[in-house]
PDB file of N, CA and C in Angstrom:
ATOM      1  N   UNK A   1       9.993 -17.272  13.396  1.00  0.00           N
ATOM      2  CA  UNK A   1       9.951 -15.908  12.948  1.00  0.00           C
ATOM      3  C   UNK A   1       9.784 -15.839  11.435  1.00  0.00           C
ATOM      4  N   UNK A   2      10.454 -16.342  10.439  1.00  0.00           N
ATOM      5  CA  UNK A   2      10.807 -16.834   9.301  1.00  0.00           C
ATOM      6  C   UNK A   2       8.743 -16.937   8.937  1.00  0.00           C
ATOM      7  N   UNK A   3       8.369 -17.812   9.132  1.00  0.00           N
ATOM      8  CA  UNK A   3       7.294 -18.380   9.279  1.00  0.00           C
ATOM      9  C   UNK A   3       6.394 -17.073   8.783  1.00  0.00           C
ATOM     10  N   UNK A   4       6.159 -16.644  10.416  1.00  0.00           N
ATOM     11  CA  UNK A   4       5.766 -15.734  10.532  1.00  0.00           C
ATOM     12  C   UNK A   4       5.641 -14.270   9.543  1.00  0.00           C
ATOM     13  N   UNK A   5       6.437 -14.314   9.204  1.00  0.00           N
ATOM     14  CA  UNK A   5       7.111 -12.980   8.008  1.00  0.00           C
ATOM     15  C   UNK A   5       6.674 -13.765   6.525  1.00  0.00           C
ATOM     16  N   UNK A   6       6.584 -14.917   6.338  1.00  0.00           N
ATOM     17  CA  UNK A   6       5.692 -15.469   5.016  1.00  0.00           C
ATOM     18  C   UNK A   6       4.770 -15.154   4.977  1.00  0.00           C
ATOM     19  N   UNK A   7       3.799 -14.641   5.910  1.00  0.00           N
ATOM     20  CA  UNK A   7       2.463 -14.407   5.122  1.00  0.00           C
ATOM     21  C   UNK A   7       2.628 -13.156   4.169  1.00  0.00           C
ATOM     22  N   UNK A   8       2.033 -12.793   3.393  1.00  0.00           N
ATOM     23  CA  UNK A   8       2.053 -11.444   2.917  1.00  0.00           C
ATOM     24  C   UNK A   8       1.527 -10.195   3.543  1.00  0.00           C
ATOM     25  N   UNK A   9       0.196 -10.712   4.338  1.00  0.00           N
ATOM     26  CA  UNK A   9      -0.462  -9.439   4.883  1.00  0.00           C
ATOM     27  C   UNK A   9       0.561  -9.280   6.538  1.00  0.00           C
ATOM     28  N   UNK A  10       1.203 -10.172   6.882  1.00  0.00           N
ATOM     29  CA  UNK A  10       1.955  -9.799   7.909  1.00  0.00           C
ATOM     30  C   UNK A  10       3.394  -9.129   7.448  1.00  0.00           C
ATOM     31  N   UNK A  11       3.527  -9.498   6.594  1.00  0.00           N
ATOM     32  CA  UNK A  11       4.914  -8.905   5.548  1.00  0.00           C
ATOM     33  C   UNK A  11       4.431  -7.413   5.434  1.00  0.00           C
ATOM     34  N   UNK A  12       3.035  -7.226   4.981  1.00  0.00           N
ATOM     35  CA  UNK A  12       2.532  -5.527   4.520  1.00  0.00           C
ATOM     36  C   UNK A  12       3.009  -4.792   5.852  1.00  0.00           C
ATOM     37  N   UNK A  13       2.503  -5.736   7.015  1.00  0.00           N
ATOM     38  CA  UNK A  13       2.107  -4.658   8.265  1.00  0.00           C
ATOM     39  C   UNK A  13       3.318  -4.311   8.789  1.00  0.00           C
ATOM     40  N   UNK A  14       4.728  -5.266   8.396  1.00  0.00           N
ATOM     41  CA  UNK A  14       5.896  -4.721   9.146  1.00  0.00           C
ATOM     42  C   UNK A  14       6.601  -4.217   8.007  1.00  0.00           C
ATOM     43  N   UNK A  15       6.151  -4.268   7.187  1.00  0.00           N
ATOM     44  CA  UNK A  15       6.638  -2.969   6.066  1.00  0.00           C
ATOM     45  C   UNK A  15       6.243  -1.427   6.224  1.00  0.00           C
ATOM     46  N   UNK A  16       4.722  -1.361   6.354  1.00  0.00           N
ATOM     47  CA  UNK A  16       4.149  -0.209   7.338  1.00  0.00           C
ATOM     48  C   UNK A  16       4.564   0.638   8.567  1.00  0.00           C
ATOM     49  N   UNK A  17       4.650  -0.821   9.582  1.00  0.00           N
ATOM     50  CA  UNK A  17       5.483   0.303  10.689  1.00  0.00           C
ATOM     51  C   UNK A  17       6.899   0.532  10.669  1.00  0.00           C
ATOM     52  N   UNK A  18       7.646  -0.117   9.819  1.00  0.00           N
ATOM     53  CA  UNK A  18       9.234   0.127   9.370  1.00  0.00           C
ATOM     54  C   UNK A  18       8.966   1.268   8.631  1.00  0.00           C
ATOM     55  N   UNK A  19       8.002   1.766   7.726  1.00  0.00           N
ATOM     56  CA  UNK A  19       8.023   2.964   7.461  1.00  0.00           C
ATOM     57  C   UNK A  19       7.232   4.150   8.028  1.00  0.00           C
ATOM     58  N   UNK A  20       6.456   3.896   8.911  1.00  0.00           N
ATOM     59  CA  UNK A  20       5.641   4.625   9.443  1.00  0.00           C
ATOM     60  C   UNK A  20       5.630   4.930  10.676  1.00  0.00           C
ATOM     61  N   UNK A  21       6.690   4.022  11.769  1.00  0.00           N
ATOM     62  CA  UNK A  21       6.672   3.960  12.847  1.00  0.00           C
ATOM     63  C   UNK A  21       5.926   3.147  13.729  1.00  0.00           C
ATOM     64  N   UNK A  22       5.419   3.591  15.167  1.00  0.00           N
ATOM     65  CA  UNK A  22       4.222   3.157  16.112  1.00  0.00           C
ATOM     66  C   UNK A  22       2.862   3.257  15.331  1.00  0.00           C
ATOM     67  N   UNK A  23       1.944   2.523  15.046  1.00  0.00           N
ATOM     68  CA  UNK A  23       0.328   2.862  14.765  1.00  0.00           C
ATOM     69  C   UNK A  23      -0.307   2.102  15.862  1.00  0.00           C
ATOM     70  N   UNK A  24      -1.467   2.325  15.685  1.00  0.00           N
ATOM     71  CA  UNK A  24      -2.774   1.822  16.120  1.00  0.00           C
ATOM     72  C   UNK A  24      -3.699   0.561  15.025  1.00  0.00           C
ATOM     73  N   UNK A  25      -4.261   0.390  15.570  1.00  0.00           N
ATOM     74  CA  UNK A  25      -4.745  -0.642  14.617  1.00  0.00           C
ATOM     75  C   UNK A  25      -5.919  -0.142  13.675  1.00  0.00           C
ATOM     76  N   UNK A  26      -6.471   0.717  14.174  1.00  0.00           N
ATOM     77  CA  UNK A  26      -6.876   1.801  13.208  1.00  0.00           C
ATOM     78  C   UNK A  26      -6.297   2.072  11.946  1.00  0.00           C
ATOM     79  N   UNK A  27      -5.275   2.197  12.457  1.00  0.00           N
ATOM     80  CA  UNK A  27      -4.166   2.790  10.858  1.00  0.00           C
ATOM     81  C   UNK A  27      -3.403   2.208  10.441  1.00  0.00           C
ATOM     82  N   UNK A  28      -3.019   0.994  11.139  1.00  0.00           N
ATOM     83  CA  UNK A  28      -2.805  -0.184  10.381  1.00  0.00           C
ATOM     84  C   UNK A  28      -3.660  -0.774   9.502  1.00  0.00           C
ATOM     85  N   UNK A  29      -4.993  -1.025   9.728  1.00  0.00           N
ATOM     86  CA  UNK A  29      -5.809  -1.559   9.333  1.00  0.00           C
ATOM     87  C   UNK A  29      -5.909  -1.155   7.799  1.00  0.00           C
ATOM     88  N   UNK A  30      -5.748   0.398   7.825  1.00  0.00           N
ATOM     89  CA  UNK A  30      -6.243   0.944   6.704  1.00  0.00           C
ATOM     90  C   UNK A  30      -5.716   0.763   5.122  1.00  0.00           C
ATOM     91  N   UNK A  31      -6.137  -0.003   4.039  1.00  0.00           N
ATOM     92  CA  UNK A  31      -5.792   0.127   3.053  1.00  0.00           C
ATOM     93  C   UNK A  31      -5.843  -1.616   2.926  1.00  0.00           C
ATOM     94  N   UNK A  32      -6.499  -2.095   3.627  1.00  0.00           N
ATOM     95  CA  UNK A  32      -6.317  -3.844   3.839  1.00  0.00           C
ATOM     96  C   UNK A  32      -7.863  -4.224   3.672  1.00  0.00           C
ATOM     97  N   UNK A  33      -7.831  -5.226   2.758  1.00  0.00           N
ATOM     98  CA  UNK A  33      -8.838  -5.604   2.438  1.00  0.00           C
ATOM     99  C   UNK A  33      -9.308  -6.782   3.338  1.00  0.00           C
ATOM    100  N   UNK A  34      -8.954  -6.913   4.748  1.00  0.00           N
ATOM    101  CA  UNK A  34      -9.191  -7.598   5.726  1.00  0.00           C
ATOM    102  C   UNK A  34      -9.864  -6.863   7.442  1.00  0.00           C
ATOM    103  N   UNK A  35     -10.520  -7.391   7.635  1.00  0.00           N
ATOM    104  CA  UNK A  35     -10.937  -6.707   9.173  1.00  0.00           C
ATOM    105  C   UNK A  35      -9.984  -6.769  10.049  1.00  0.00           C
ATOM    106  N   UNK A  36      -9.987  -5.754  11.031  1.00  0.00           N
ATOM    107  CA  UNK A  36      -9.786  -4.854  12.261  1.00  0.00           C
ATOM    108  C   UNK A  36      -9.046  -6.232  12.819  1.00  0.00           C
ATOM    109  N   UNK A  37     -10.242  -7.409  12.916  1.00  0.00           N
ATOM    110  CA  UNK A  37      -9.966  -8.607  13.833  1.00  0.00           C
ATOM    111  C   UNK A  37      -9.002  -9.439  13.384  1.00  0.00           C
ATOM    112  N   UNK A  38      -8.970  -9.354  11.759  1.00  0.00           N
ATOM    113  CA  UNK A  38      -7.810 -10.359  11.513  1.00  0.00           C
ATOM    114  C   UNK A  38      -6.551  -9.536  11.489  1.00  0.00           C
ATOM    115  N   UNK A  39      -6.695  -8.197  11.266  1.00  0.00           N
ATOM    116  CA  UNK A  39      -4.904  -7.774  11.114  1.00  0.00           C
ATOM    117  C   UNK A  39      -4.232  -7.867  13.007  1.00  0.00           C
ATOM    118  N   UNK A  40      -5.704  -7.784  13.855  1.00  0.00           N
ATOM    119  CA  UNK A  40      -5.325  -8.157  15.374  1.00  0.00           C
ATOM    120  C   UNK A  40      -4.716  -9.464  15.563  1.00  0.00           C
ATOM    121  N   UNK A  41      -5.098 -10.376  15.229  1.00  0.00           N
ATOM    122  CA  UNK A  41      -4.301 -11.693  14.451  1.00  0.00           C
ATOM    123  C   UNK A  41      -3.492 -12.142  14.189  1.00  0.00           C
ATOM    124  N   UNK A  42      -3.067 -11.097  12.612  1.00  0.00           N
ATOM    125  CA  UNK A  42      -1.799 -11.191  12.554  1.00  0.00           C
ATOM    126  C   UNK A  42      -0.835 -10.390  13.073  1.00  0.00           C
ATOM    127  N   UNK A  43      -1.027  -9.078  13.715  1.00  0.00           N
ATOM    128  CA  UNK A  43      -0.309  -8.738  14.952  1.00  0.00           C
ATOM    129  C   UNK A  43       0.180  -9.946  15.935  1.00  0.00           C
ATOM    130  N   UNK A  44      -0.549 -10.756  16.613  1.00  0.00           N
ATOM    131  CA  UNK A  44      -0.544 -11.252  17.793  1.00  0.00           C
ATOM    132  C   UNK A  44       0.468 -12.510  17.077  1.00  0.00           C
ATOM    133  N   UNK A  45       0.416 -12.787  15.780  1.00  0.00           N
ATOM    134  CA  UNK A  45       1.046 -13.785  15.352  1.00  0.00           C
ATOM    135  C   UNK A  45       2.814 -13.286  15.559  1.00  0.00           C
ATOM    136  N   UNK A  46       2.673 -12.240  14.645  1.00  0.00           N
ATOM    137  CA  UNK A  46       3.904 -11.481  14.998  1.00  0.00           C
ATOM    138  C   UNK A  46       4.740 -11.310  15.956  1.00  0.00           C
ATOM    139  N   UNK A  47       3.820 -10.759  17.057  1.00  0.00           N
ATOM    140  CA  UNK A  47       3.851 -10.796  18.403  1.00  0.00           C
ATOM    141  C   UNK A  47       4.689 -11.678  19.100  1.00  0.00           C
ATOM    142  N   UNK A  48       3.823 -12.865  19.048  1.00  0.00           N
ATOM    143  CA  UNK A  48       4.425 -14.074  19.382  1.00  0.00           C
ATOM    144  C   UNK A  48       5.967 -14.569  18.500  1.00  0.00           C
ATOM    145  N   UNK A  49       6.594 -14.044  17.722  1.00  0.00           N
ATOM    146  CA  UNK A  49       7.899 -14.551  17.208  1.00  0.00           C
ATOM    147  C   UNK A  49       8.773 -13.363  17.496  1.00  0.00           C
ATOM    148  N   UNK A  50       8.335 -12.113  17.883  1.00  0.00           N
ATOM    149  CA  UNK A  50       9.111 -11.730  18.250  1.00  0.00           C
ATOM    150  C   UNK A  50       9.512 -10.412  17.403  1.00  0.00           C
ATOM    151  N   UNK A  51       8.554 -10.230  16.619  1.00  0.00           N
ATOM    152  CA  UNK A  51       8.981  -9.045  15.588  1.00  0.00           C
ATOM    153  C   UNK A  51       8.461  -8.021  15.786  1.00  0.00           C
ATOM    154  N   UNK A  52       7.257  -7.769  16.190  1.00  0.00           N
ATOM    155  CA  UNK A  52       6.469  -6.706  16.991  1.00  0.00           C
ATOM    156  C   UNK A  52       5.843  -6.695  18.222  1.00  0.00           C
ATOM    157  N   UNK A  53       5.794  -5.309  19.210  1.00  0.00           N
ATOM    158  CA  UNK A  53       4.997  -5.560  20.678  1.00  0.00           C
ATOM    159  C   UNK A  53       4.404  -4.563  20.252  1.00  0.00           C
ATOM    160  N   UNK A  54       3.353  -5.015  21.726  1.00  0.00           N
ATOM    161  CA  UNK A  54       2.100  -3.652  20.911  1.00  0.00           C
ATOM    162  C   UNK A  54       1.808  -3.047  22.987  1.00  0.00           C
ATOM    163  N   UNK A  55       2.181  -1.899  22.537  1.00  0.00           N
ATOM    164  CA  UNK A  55       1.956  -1.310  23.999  1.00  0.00           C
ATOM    165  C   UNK A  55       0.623  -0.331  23.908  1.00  0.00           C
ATOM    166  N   UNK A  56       0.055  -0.167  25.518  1.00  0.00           N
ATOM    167  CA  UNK A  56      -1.098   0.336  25.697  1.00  0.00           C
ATOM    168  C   UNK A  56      -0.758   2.155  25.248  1.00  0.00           C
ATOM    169  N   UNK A  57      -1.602   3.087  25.219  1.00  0.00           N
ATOM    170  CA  UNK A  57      -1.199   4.014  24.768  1.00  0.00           C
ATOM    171  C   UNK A  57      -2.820   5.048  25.104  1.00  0.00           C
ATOM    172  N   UNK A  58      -3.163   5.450  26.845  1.00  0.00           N
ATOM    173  CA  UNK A  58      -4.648   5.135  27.034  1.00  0.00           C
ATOM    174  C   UNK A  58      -5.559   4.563  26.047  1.00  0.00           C
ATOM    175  N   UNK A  59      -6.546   4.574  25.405  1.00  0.00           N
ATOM    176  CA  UNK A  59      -7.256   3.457  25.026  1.00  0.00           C
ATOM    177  C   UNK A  59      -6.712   3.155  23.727  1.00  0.00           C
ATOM    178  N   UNK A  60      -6.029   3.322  23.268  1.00  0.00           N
ATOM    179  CA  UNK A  60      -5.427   3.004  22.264  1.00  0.00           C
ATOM    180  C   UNK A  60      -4.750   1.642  22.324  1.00  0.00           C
ATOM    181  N   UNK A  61      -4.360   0.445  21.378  1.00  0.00           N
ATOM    182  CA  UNK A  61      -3.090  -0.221  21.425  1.00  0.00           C
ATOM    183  C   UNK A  61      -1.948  -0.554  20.215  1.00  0.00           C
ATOM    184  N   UNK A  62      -0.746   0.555  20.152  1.00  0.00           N
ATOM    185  CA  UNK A  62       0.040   1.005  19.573  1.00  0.00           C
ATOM    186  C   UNK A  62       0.951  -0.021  18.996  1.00  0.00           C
ATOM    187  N   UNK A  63       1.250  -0.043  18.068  1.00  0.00           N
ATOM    188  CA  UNK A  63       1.753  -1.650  17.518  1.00  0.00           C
ATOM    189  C   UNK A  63       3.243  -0.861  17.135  1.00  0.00           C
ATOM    190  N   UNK A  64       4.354  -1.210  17.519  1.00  0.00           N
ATOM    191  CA  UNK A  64       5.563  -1.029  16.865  1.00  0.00           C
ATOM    192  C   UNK A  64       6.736  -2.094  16.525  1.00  0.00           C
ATOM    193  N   UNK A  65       7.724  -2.083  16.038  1.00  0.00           N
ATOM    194  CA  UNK A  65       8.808  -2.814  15.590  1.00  0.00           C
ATOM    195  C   UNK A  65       9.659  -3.468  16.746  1.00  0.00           C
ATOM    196  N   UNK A  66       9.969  -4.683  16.562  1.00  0.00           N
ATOM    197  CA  UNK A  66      10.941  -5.068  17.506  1.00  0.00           C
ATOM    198  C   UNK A  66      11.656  -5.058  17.114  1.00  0.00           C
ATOM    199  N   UNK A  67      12.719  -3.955  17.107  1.00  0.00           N
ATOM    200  CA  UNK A  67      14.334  -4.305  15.778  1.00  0.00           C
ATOM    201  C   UNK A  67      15.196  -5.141  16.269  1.00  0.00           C
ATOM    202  N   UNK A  68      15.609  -5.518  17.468  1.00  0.00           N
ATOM    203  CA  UNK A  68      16.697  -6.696  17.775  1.00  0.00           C
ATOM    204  C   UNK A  68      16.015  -8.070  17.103  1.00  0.00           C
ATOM    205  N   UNK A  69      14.982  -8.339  17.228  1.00  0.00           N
ATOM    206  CA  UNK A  69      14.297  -9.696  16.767  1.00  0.00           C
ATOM    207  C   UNK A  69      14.460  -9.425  15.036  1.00  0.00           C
ATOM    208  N   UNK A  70      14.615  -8.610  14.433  1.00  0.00           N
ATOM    209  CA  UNK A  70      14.606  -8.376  12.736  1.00  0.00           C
ATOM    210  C   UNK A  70      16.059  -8.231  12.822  1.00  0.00           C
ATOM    211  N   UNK A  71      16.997  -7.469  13.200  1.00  0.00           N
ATOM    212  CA  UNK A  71      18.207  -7.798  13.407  1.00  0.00           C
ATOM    213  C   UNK A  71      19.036  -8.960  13.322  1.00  0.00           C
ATOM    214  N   UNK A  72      18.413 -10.045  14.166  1.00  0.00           N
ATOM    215  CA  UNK A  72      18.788 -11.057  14.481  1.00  0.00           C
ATOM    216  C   UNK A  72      18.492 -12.487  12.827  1.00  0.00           C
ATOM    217  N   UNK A  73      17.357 -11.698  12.568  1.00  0.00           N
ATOM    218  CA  UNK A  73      17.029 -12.422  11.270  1.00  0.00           C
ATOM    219  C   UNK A  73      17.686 -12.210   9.834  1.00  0.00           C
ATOM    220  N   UNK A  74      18.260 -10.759  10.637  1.00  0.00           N
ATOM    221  CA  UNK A  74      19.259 -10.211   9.076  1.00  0.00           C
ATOM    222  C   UNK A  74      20.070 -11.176   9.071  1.00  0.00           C
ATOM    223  N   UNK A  75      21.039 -10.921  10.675  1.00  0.00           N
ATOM    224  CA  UNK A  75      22.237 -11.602  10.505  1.00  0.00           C
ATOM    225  C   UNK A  75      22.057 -13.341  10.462  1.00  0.00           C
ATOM    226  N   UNK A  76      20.825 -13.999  10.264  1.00  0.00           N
ATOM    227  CA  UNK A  76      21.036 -15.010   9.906  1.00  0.00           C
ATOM    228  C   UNK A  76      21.037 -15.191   8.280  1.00  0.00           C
ATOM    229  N   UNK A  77      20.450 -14.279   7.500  1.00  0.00           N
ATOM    230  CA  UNK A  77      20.336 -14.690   6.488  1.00  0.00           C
ATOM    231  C   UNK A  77      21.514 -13.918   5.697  1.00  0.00           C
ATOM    232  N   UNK A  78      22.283 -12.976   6.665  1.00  0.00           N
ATOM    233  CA  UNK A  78      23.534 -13.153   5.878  1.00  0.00           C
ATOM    234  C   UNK A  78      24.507 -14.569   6.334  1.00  0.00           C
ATOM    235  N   UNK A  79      24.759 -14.623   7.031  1.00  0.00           N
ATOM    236  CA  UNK A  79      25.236 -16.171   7.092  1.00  0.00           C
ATOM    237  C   UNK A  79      24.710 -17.110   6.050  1.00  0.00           C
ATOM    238  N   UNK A  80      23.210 -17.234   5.767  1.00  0.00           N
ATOM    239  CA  UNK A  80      22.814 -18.229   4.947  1.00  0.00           C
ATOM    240  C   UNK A  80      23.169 -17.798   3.341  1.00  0.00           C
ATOM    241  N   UNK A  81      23.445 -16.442   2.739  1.00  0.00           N
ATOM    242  CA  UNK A  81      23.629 -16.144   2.052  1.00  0.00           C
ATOM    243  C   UNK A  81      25.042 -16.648   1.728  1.00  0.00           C
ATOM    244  N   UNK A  82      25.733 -16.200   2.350  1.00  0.00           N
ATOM    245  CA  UNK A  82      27.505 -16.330   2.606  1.00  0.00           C
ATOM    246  C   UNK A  82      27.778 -17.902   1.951  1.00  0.00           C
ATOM    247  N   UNK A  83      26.876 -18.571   2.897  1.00  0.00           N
ATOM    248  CA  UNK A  83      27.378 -20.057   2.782  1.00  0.00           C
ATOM    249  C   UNK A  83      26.864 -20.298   1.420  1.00  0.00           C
ATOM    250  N   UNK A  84      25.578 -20.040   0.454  1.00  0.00           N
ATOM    251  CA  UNK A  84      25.394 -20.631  -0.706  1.00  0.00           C
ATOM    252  C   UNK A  84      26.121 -19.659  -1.230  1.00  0.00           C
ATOM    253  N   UNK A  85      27.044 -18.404  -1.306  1.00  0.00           N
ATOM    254  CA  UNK A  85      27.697 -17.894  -2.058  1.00  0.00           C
ATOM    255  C   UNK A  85      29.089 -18.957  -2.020  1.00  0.00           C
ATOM    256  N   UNK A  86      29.450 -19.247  -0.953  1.00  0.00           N
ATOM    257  CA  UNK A  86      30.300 -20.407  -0.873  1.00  0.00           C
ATOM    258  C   UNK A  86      30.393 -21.260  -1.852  1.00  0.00           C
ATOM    259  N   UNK A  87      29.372 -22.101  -1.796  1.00  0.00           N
ATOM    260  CA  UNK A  87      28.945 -23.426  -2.379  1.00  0.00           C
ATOM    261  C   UNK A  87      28.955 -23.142  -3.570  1.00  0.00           C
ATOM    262  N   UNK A  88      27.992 -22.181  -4.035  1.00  0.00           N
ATOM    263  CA  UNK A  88      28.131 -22.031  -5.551  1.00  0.00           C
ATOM    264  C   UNK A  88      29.613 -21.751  -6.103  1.00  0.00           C
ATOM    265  N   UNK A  89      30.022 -21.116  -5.355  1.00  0.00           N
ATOM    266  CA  UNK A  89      31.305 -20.709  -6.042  1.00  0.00           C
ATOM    267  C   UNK A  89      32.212 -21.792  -5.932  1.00  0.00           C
ATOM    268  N   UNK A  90      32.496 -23.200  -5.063  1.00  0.00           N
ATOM    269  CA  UNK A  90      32.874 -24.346  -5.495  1.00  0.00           C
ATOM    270  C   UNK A  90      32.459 -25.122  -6.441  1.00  0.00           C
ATOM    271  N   UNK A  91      30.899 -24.694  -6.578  1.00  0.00           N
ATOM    272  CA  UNK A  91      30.374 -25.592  -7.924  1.00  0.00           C
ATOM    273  C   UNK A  91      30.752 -25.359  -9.198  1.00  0.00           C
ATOM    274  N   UNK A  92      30.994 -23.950  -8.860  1.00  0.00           N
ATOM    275  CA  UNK A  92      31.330 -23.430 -10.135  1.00  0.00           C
ATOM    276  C   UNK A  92      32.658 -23.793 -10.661  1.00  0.00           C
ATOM    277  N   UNK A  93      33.430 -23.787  -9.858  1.00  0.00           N
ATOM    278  CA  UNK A  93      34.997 -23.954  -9.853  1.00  0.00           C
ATOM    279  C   UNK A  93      35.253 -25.538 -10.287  1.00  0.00           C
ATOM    280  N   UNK A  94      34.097 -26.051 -10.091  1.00  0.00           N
ATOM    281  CA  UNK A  94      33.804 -27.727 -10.257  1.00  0.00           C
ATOM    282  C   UNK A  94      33.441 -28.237 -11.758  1.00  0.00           C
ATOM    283  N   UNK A  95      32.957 -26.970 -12.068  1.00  0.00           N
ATOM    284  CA  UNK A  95      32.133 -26.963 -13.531  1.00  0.00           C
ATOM    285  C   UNK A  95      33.292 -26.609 -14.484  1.00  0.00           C
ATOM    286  N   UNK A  96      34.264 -25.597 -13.800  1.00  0.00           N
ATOM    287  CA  UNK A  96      35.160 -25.180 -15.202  1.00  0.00           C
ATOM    288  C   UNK A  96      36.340 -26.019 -14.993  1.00  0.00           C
TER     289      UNK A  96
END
């Protein structure tokens, strides 16, 4: 998932529908200096880890947020936070 969320233009697109809601790829697309086919791409990349599904919507296909899968990534990186707040703060305690 992690992975996944490094690219930047996949970083834009779930910044987009976190603020924008459900789109289409139409309106996702828009403002990206990349084609139709690659932001389909990086949808499907997404897709696959778990951060967005994209449901039919008649001919449309509607791309939205998976929030338990971003959820799940918060609460790891508060854990990972926690623990180097830990550490540092023994180092520190090590230093004075």
């Amino acid at each position: 998932m992690f992975a996944a969320l490094g690219d930047e233009t996949r970083l834009r697109l779930v910044s987009r529908l976190c603020e924008q809601g459900p789109l289409s790829i139409a309106k996702l697309s828009a403002g990206f200096d990349v084609t139709r086919q690659a932001i389909t791409k990086h949808l499907h990349v997404l897709a696959d880890a778990g951060v967005v599904r994209g449901t039919r919507d008649g001919r449309e296909r509607l791309w939205e947020l998976a929030p338990r899968r971003l959820d799940e990534a918060r609460r790891q990186l508060e854990v990972i936070s926690e623990q180097w707040d830990d550490a540092l703060g023994r180092l520190k305690s090590f230093v004075e």
